[in-house]
C-alpha atoms as a PDB file:
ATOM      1  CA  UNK A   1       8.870  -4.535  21.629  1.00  0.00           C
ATOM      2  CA  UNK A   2      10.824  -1.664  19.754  1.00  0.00           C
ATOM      3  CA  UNK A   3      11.919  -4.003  16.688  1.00  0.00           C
ATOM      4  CA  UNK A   4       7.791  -5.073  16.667  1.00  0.00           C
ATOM      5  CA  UNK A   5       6.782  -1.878  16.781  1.00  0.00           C
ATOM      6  CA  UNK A   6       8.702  -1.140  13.789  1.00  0.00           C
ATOM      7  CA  UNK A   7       7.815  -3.737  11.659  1.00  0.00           C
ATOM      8  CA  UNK A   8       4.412  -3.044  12.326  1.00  0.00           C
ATOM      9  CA  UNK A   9       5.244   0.601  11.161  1.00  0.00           C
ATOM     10  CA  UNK A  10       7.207  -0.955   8.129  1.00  0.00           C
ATOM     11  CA  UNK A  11       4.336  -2.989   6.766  1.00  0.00           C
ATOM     12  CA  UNK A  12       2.112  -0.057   7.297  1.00  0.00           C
ATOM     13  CA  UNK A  13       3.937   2.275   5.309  1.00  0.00           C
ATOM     14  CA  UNK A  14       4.363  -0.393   2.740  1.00  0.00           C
ATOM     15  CA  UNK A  15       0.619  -1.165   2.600  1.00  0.00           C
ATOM     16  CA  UNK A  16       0.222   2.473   1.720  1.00  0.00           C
ATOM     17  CA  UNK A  17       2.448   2.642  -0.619  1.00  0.00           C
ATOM     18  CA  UNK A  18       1.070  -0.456  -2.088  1.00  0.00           C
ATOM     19  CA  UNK A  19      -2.665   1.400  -1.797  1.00  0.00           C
ATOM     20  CA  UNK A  20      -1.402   4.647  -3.034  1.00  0.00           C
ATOM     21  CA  UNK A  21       0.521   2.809  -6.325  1.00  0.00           C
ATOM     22  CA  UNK A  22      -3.187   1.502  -7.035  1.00  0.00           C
ATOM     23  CA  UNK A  23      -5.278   4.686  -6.493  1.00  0.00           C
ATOM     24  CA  UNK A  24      -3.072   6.355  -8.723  1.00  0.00           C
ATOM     25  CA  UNK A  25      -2.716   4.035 -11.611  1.00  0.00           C
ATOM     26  CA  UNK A  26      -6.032   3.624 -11.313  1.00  0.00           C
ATOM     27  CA  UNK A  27      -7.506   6.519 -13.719  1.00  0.00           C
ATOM     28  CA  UNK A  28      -4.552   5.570 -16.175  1.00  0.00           C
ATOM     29  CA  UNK A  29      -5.081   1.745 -16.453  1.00  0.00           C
ATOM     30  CA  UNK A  30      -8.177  -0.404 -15.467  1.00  0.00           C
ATOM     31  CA  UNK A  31      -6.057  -3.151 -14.949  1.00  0.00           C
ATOM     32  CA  UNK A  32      -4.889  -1.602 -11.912  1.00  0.00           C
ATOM     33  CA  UNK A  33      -8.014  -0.847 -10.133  1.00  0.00           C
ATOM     34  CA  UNK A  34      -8.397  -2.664  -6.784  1.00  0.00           C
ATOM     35  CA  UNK A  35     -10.166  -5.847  -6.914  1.00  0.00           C
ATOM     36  CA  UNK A  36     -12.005  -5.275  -3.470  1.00  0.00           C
END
């Protein structure tokens, strides 16, 4: 359960990280706007 749990938290972080990389490149380059 504890290893789970911290994958979980892992992928999460990375995820945001991932999201966060985006938003702010974003403004700079168009190429890096979220395709959503």
């Amino acid at each position: 359960m504890g290893n789970e749990t911290k994958g979980l938290r892992e992928l999460s972080r990375q995820e945001l990280a991932d999201n966060a990389t985006k938003v702010f490149a974003g403004p700079t380059s168009h190429h890096s706007w979220p395709s959503k």
